[in-house]
Protein backbone atom coordinates (compact mmCIF):
# COMPACT_ATOMS: atom_id res chain seq x y z
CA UNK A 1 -71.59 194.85 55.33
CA UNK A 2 -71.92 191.20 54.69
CA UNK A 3 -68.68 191.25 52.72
CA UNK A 4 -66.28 192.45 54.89
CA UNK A 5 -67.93 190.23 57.71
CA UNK A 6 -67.67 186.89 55.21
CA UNK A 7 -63.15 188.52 54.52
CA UNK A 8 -62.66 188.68 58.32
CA UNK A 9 -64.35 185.39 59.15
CA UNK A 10 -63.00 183.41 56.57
CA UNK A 11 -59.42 184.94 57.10
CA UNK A 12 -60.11 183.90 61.08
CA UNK A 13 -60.23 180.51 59.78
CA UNK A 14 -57.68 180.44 57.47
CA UNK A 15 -55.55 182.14 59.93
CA UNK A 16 -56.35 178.93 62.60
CA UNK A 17 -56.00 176.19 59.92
CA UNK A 18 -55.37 176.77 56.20
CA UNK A 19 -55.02 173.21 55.41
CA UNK A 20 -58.18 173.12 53.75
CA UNK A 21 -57.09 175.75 51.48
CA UNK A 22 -53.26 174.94 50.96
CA UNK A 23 -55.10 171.35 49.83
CA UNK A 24 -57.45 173.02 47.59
CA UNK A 25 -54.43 174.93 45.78
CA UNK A 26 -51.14 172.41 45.68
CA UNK A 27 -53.03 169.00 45.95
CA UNK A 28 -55.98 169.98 44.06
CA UNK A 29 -54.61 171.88 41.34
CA UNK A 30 -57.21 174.94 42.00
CA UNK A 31 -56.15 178.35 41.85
CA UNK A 32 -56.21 180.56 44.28
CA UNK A 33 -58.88 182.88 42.58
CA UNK A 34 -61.50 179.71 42.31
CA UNK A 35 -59.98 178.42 46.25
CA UNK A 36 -61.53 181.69 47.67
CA UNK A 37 -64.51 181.55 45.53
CA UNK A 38 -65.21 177.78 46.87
CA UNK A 39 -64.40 178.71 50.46
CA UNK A 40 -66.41 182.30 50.31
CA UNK A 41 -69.67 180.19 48.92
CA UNK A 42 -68.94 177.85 51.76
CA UNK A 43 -68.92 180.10 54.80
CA UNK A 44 -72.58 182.20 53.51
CA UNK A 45 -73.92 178.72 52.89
CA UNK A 46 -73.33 177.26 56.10
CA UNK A 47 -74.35 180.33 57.81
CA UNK A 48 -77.72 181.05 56.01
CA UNK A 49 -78.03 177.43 56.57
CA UNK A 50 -77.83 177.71 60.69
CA UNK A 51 -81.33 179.55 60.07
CA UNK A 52 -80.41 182.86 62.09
CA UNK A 53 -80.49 184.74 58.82
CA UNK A 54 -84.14 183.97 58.29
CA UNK A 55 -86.79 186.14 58.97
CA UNK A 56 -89.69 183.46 59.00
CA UNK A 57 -89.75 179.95 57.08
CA UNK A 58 -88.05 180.71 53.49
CA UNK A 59 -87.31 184.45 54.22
CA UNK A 60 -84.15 185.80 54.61
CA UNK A 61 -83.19 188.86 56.42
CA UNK A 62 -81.27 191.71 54.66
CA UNK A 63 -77.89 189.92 55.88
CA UNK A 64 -79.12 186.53 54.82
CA UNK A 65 -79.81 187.86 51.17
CA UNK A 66 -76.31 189.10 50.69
CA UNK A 67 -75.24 186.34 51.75
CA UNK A 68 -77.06 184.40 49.37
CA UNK A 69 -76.24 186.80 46.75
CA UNK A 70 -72.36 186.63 47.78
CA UNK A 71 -72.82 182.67 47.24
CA UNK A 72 -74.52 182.90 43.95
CA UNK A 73 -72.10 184.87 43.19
CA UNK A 74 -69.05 182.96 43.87
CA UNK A 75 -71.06 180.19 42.05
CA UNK A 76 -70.90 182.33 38.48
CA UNK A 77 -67.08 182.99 38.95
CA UNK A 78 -66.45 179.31 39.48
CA UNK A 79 -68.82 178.37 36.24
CA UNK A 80 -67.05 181.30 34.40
CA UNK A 81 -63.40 180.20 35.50
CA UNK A 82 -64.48 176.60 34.25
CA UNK A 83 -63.99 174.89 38.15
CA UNK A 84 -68.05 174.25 37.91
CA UNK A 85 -69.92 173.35 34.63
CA UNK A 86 -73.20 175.40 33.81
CA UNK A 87 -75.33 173.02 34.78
CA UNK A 88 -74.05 171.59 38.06
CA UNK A 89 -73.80 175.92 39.37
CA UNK A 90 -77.26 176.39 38.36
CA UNK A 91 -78.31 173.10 39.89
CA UNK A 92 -76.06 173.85 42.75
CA UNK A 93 -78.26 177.29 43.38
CA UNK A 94 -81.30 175.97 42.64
CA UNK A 95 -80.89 173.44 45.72
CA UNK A 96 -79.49 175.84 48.25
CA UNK A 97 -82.34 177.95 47.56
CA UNK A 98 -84.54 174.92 47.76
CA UNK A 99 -83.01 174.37 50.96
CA UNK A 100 -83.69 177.65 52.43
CA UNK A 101 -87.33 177.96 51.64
CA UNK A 102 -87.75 174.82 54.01
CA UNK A 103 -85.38 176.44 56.91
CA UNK A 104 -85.95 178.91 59.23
């Protein structure tokens, strides 16, 4: 399941170096709710965007649309929680999917 594969990879990383994260939380202010929301939508972006979720040019594989579906939805907790304004998640979708139509 694309879920548990996002947890383990993203707690690999935080594991190795959780400076991005302690950052996010006591410099930044962010909770730790929105921090793993923000760091979530990170990892399934920059994996959909190495292109080896994509069946052909703008198609994602089963894997590659959870993934997408994980970020989206990390994108409507961090509108809902206030940390993104309506506008800048919907833009913020609209461009990653933008993005992956001309990748792959």
């Amino acid at each position: 399941m694309a879920v548990d594969t996002v947890v383990q990879e993203v707690s690999r990383g935080l594991r190795t170096d959780g400076r991005y994260a302690s950052d996010l939380i006591a410099k930044g202010g962010w909770s730790v709710p929105d921090a793993a929301h923000m760091i979530i939508s990170e990892y399934a972006s920059s994996e959909i965007m190495t292109g080896q979720f994509h069946l052909y040019r703008s198609v994602l594989n089963d894997r590659g649309k959870a993934y997408l579906k994980l970020f989206k939805v990390c994108s409507a907790k961090l509108m809902a929680s206030g940390r993104l304004s309506e506008n800048d998640a919907i833009e913020g979708v609209r461009e990653f999917e933008d993005e992956i139509a001309n990748l792959g």
